[in-house]
N, C-alpha and C. Protein backbone atom coordinates (compact mmCIF):
# COMPACT_ATOMS: atom_id res chain seq x y z
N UNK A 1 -56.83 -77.80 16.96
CA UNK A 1 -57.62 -76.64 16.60
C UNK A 1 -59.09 -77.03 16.60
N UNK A 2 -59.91 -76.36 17.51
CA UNK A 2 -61.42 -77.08 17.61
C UNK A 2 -62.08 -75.94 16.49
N UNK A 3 -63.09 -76.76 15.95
CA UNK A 3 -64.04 -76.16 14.94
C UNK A 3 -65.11 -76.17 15.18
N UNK A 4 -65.66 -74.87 15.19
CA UNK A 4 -66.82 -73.86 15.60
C UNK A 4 -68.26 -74.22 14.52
N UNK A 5 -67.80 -75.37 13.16
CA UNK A 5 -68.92 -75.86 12.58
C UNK A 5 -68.94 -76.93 11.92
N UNK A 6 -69.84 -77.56 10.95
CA UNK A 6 -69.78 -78.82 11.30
C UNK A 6 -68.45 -79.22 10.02
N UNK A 7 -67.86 -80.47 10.33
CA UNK A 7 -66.63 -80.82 8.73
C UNK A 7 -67.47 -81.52 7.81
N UNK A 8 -67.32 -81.18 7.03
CA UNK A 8 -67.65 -82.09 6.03
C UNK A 8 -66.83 -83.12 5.99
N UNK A 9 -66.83 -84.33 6.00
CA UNK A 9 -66.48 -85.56 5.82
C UNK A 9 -66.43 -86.50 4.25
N UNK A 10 -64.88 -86.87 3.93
CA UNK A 10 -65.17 -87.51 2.85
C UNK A 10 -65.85 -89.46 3.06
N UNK A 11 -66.84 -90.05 2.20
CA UNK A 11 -67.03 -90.87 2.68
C UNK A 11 -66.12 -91.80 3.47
N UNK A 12 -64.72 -91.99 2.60
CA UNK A 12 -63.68 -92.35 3.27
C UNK A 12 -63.68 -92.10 4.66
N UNK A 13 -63.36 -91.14 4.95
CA UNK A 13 -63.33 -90.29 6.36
C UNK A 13 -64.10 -91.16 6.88
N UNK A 14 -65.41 -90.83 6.80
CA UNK A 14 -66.59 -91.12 7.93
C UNK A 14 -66.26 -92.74 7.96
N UNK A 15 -66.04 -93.13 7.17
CA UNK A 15 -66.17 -94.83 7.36
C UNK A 15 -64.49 -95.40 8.10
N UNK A 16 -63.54 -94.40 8.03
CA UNK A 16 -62.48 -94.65 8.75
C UNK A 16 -62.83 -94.03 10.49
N UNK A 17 -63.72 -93.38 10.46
CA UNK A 17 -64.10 -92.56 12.19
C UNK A 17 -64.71 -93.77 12.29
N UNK A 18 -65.98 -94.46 11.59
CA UNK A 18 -66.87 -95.52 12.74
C UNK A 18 -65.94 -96.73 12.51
N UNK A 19 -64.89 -97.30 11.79
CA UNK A 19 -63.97 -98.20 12.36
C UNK A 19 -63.26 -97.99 13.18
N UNK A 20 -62.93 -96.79 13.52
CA UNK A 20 -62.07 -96.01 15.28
C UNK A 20 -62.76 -96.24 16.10
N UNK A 21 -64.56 -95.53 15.89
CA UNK A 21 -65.43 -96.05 17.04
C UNK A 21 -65.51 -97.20 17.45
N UNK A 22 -65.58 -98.07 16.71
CA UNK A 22 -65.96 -99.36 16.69
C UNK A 22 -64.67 -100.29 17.96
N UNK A 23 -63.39 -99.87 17.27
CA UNK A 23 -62.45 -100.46 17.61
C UNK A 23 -62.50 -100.17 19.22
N UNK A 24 -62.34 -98.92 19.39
CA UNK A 24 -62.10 -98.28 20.83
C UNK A 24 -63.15 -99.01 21.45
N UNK A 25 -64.85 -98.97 20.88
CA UNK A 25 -65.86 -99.24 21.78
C UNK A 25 -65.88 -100.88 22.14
N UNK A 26 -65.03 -101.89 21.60
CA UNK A 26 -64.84 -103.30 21.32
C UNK A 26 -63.58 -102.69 22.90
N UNK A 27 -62.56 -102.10 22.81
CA UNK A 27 -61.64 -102.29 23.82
C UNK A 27 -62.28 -101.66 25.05
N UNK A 28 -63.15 -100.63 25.02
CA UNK A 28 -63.98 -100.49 26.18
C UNK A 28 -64.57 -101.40 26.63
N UNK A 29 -65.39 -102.55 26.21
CA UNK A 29 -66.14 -103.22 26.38
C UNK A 29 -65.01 -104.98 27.44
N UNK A 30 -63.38 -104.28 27.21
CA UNK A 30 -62.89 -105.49 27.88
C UNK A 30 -62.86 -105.49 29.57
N UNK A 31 -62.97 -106.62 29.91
CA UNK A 31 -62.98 -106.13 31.51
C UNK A 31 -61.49 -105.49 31.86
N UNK A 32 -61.98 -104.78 33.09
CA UNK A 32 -60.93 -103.76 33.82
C UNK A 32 -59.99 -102.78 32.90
N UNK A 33 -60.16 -102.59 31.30
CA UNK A 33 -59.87 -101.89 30.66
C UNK A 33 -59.50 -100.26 31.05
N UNK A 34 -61.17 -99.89 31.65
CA UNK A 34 -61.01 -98.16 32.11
C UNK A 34 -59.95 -98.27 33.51
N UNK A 35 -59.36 -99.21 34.22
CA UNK A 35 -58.40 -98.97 35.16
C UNK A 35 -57.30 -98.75 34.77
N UNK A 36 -57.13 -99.74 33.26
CA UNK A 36 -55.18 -99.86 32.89
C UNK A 36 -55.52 -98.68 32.10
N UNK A 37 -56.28 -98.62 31.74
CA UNK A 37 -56.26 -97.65 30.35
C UNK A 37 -57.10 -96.12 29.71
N UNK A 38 -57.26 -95.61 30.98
CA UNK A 38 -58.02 -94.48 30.56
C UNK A 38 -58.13 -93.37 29.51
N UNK A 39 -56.66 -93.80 28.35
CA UNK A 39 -56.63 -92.82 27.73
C UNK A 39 -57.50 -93.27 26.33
N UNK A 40 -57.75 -94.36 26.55
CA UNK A 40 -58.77 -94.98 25.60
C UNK A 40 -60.37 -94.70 25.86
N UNK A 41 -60.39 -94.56 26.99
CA UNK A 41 -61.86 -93.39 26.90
C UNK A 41 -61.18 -91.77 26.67
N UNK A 42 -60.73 -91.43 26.67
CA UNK A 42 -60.50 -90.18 26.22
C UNK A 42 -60.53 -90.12 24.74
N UNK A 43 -59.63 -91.22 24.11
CA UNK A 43 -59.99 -91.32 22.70
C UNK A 43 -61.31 -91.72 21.76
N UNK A 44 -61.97 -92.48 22.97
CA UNK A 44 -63.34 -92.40 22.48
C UNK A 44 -63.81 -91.51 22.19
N UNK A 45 -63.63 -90.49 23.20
CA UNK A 45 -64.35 -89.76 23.14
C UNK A 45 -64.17 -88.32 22.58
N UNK A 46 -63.11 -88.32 22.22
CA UNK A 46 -62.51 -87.15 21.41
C UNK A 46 -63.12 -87.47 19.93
N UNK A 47 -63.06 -88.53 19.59
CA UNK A 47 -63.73 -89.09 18.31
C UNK A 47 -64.89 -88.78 18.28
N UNK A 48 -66.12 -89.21 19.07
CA UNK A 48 -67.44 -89.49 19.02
C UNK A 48 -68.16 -87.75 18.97
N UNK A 49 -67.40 -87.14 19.96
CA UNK A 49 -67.62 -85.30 20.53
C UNK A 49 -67.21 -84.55 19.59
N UNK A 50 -65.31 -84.66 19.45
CA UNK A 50 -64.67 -83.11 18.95
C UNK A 50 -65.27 -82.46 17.97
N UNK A 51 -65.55 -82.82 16.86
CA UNK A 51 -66.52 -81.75 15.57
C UNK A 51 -67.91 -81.75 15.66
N UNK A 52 -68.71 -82.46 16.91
CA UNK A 52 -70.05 -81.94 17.13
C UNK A 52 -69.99 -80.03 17.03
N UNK A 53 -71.10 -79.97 16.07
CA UNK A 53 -71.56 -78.34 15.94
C UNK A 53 -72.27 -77.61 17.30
N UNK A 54 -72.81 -78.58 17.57
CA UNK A 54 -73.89 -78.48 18.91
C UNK A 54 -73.78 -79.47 20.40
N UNK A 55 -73.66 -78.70 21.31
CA UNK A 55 -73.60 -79.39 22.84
C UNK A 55 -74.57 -81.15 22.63
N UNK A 56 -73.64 -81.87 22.99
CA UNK A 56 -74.27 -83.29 23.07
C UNK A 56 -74.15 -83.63 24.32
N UNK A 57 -74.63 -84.25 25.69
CA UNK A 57 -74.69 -84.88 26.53
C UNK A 57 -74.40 -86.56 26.80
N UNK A 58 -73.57 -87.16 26.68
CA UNK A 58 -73.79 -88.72 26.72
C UNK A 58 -72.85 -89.38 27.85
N UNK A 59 -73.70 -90.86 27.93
CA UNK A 59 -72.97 -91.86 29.06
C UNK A 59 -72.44 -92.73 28.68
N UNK A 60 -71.36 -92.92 29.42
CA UNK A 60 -70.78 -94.36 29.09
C UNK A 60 -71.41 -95.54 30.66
N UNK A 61 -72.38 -95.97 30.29
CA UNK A 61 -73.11 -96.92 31.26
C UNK A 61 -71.80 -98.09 31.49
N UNK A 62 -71.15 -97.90 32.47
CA UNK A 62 -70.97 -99.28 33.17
C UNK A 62 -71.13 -100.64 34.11
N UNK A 63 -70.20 -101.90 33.91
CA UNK A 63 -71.17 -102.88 35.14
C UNK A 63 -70.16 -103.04 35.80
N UNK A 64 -70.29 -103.32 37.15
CA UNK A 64 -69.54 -104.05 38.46
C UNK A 64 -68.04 -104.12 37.72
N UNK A 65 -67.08 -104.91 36.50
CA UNK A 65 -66.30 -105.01 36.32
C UNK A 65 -65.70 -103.54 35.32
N UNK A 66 -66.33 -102.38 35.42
CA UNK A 66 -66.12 -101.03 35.05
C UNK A 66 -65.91 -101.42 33.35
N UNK A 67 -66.59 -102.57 32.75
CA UNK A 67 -66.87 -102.74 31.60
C UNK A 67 -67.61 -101.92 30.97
N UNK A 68 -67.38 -101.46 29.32
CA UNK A 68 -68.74 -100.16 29.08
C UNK A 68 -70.01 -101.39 28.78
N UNK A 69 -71.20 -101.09 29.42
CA UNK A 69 -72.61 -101.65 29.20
C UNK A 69 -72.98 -100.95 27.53
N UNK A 70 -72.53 -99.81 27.56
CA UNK A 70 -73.98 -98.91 26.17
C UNK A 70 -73.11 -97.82 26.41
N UNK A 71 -72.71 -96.90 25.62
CA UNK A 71 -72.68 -95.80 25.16
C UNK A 71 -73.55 -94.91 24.74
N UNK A 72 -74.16 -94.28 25.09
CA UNK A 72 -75.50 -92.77 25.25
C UNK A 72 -75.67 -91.88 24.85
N UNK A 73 -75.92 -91.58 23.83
CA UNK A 73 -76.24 -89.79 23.52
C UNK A 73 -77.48 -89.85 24.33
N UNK A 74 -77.39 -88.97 25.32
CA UNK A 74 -78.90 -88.51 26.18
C UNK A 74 -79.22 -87.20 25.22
N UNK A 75 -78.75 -86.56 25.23
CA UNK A 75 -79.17 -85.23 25.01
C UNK A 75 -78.12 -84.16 24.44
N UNK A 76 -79.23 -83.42 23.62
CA UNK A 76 -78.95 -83.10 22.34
C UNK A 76 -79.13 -81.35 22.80
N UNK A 77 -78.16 -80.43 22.30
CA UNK A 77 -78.97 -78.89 22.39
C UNK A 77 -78.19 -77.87 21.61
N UNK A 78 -78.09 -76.90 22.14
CA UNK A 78 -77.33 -75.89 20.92
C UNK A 78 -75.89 -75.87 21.21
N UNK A 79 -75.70 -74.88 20.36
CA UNK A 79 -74.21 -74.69 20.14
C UNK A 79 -73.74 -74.43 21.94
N UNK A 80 -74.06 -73.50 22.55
CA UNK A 80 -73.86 -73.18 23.95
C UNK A 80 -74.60 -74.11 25.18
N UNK A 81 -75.35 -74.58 24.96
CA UNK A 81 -76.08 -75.53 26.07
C UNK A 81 -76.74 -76.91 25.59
N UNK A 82 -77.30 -77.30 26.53
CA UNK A 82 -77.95 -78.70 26.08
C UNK A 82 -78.74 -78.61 28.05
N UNK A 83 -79.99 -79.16 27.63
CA UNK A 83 -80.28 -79.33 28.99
C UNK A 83 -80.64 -81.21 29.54
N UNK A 84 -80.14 -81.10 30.56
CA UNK A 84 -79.92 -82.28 31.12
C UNK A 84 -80.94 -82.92 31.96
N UNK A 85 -81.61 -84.01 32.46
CA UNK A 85 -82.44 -84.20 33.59
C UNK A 85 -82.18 -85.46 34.14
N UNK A 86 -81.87 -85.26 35.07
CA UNK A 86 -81.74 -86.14 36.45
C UNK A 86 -82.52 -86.89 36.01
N UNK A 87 -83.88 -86.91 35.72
CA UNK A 87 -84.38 -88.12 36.27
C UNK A 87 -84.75 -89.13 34.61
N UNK A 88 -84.30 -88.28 34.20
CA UNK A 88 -83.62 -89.15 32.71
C UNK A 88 -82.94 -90.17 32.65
N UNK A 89 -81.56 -89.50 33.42
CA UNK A 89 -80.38 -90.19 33.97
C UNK A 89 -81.07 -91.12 34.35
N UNK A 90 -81.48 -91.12 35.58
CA UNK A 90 -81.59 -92.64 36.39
C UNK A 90 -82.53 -93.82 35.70
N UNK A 91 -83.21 -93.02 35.27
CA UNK A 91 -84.60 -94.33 34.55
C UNK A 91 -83.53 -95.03 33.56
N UNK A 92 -82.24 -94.46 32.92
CA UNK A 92 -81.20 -94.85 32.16
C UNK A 92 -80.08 -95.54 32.57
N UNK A 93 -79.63 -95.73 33.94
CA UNK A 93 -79.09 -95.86 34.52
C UNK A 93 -79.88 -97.39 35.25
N UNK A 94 -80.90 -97.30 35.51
CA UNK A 94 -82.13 -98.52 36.10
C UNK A 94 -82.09 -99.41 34.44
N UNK A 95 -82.24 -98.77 33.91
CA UNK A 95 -82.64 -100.06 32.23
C UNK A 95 -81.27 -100.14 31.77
N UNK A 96 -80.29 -99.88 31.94
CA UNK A 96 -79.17 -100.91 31.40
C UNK A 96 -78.29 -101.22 32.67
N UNK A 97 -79.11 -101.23 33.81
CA UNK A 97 -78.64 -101.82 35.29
C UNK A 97 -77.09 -101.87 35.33
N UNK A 98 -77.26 -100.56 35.54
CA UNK A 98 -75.08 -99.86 35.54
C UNK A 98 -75.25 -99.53 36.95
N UNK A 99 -73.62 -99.67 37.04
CA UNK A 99 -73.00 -100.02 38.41
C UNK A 99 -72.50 -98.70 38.12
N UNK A 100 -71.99 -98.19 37.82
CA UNK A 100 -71.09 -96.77 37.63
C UNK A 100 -71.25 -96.06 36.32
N UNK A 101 -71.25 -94.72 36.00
CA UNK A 101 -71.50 -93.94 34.57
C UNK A 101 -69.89 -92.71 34.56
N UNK A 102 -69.89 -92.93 33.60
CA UNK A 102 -68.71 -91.86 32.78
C UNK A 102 -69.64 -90.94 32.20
N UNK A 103 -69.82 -89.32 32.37
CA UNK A 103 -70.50 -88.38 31.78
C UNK A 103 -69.20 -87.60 30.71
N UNK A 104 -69.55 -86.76 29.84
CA UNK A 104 -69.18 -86.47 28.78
C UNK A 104 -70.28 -85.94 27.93
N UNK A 105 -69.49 -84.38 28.06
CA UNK A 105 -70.23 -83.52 26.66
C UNK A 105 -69.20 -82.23 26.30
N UNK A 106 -69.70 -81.85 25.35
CA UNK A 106 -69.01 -81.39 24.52
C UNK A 106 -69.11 -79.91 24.34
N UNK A 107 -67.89 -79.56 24.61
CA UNK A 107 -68.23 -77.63 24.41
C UNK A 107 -67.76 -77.27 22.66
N UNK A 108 -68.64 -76.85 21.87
CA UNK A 108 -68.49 -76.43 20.80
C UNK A 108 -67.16 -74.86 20.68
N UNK A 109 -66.91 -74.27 21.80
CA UNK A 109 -66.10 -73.11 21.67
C UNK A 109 -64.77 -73.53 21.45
N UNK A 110 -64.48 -75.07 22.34
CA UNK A 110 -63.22 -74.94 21.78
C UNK A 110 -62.48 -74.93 23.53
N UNK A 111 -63.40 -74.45 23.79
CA UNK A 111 -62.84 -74.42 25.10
C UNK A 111 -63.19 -75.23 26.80
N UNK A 112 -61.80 -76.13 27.05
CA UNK A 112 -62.73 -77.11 28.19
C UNK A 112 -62.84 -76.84 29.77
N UNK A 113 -62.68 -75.69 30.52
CA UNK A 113 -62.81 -75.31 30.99
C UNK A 113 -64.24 -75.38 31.83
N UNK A 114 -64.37 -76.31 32.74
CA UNK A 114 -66.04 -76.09 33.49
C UNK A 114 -66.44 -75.13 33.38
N UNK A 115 -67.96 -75.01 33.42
CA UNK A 115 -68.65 -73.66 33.39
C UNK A 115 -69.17 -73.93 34.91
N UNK A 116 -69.55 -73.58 35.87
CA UNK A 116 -70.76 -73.08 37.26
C UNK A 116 -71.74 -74.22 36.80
N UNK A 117 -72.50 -74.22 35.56
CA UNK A 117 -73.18 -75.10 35.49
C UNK A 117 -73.24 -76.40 35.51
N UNK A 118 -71.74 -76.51 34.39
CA UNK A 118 -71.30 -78.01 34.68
C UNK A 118 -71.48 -78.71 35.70
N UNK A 119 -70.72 -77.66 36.80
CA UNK A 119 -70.50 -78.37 38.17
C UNK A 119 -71.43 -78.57 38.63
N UNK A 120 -72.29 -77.24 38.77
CA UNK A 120 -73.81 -78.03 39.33
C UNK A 120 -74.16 -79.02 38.71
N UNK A 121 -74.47 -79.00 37.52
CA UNK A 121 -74.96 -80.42 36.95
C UNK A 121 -74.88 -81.74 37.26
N UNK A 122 -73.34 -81.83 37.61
CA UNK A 122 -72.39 -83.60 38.18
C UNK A 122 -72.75 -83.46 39.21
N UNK A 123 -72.73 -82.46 40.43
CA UNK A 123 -73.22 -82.56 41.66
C UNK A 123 -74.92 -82.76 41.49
N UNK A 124 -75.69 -82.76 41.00
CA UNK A 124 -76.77 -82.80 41.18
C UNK A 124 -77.10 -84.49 40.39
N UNK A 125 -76.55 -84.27 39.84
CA UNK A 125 -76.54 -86.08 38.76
C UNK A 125 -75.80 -86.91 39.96
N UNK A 126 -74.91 -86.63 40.55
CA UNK A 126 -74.30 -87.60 41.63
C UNK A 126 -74.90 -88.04 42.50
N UNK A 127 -76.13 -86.88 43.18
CA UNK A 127 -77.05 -87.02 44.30
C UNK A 127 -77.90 -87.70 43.66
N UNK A 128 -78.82 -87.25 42.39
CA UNK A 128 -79.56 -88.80 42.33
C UNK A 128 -79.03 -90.50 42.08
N UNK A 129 -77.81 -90.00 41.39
CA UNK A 129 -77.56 -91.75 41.21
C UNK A 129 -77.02 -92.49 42.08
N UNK A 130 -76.55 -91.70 43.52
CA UNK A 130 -76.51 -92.00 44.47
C UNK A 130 -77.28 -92.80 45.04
N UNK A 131 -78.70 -91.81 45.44
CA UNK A 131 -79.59 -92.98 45.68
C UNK A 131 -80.18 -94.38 45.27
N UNK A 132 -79.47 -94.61 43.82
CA UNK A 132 -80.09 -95.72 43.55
C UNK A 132 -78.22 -96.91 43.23
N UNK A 133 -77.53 -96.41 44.25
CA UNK A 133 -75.91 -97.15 43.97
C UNK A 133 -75.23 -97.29 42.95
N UNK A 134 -75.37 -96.42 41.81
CA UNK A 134 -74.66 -96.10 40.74
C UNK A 134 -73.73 -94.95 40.95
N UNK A 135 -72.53 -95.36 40.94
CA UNK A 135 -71.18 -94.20 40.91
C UNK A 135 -71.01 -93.61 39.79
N UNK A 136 -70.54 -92.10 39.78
CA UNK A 136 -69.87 -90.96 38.85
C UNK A 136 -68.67 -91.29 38.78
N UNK A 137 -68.09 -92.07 37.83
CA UNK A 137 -66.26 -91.93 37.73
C UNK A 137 -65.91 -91.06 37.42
N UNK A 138 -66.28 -89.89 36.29
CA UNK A 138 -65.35 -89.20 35.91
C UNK A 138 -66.50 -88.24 35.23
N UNK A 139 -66.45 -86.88 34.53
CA UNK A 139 -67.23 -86.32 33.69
C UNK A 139 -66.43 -86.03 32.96
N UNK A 140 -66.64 -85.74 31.63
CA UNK A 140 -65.48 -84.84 30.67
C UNK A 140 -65.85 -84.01 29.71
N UNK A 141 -65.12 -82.98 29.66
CA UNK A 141 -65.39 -82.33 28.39
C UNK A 141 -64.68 -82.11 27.34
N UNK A 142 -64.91 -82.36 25.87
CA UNK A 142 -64.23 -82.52 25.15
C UNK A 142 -64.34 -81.03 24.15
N UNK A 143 -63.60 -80.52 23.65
CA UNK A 143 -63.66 -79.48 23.02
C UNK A 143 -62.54 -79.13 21.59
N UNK A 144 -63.08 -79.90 20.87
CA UNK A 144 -62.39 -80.03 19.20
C UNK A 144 -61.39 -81.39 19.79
N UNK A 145 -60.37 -81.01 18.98
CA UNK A 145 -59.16 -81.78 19.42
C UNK A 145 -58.48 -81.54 20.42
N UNK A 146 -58.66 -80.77 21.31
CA UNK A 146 -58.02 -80.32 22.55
C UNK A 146 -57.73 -81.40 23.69
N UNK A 147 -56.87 -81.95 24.51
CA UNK A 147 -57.14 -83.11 25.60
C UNK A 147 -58.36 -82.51 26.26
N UNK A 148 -59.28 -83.55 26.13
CA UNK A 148 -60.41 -83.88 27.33
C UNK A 148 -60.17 -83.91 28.39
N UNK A 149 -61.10 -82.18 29.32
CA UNK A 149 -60.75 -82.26 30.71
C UNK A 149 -61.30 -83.40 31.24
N UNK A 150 -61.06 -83.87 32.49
CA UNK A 150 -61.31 -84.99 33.79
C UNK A 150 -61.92 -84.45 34.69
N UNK A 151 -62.99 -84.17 35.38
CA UNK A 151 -63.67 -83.50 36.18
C UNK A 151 -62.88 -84.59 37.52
N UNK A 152 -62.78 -85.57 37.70
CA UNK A 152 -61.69 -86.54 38.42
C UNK A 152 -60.48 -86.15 38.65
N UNK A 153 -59.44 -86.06 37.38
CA UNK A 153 -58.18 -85.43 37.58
C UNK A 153 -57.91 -84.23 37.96
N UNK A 154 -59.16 -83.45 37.94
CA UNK A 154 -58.85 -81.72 37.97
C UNK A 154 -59.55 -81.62 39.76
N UNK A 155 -59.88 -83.09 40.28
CA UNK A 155 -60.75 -82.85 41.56
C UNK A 155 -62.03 -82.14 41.80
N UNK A 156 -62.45 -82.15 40.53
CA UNK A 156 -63.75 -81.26 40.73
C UNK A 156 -65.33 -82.20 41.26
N UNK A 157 -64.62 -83.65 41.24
CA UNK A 157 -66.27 -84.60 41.97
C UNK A 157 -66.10 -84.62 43.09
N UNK A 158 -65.17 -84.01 44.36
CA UNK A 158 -65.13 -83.94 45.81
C UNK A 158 -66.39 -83.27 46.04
N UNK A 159 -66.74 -83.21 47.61
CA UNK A 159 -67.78 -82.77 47.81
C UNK A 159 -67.50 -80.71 48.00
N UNK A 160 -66.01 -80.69 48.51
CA UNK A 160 -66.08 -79.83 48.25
C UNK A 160 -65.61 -78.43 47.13
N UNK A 161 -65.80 -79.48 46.00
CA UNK A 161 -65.26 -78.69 44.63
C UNK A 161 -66.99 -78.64 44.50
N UNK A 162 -67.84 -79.21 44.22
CA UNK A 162 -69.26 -79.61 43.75
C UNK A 162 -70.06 -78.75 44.74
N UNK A 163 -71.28 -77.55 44.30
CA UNK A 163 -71.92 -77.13 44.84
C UNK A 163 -72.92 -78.17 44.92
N UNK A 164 -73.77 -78.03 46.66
CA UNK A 164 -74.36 -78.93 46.85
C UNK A 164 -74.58 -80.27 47.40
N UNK A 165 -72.95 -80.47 47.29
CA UNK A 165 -72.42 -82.23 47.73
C UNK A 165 -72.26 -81.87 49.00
């Protein structure tokens, strides 16, 4: 059941979520992990997203061995949007010298369903990080506790799911 505002958290709570973070972001960090194990970025990230009140934007920066480099909140916006910039991305993408990025943000409705924009968005984030040899594995959206769509599994990073590609 996704929630439309923010939980209150007992300290307990919160200090049992950043030992989840912690743990998951320690098993992200093992090599070739995101190949055997993708449902452990999903759990990241259901953790870090699902009770955000407001659209968050973030990366999971990876290197050559699809190890996580840094985990990212880029960007921050309202309940319905958050705006994104390309060339954010890359200057971010150049300073923690990642080989590939995992995108991920968060729909506050509850609902994970791409929007038109989304898609433009990954297609337009793909073309710049393109140019500088950083790959898009996957985008996701997470929405409460709901499984996190796969912009990958659902085929939506082909060129011809992606306006633009």
């Amino acid at each position: 059941m996704a929630h439309a505002h923010a939980v209150n958290y007992t300290d307990r709570e919160t200090d049992t979520i950043q030992r989840a973070l912690a743990i998951l972001s320690t098993r992200l960090s093992e090599p070739g992990l995101l190949c055997s194990d993708p449902g452990a970025v999903r759990d990241y990230l259901r953790i870090l997203l699902a009770d955000r009140p407001h659209e968050v934007f973030v990366a999971l920066w990876l290197d050559a061995q699809n190890r996580v480099i840094k985990s990212e909140e880029l960007f921050r916006g309202t309940l319905t949007q958050t705006s994104v910039y390309p060339r954010e991305i890359v200057k971010n993408a150049l300073l923690h010298n990642a080989a590939s990025v995992i995108f991920a943000h968060n729909h506050p409705s509850g609902r994970t369903d791409p929007s038109h924009a989304d898609l433009v968005l990954t297609a337009s984030l793909m073309r710049a990080l393109a140019l500088i040899d950083v790959r898009v594995l996957d985008h996701f959206i997470v929405a409460g506790l709901n499984f996190p769509l796969s912009f990958a599994e659902h085929g939506f990073l082909g060129s011809e799911a992606l306006p633009g590609l």
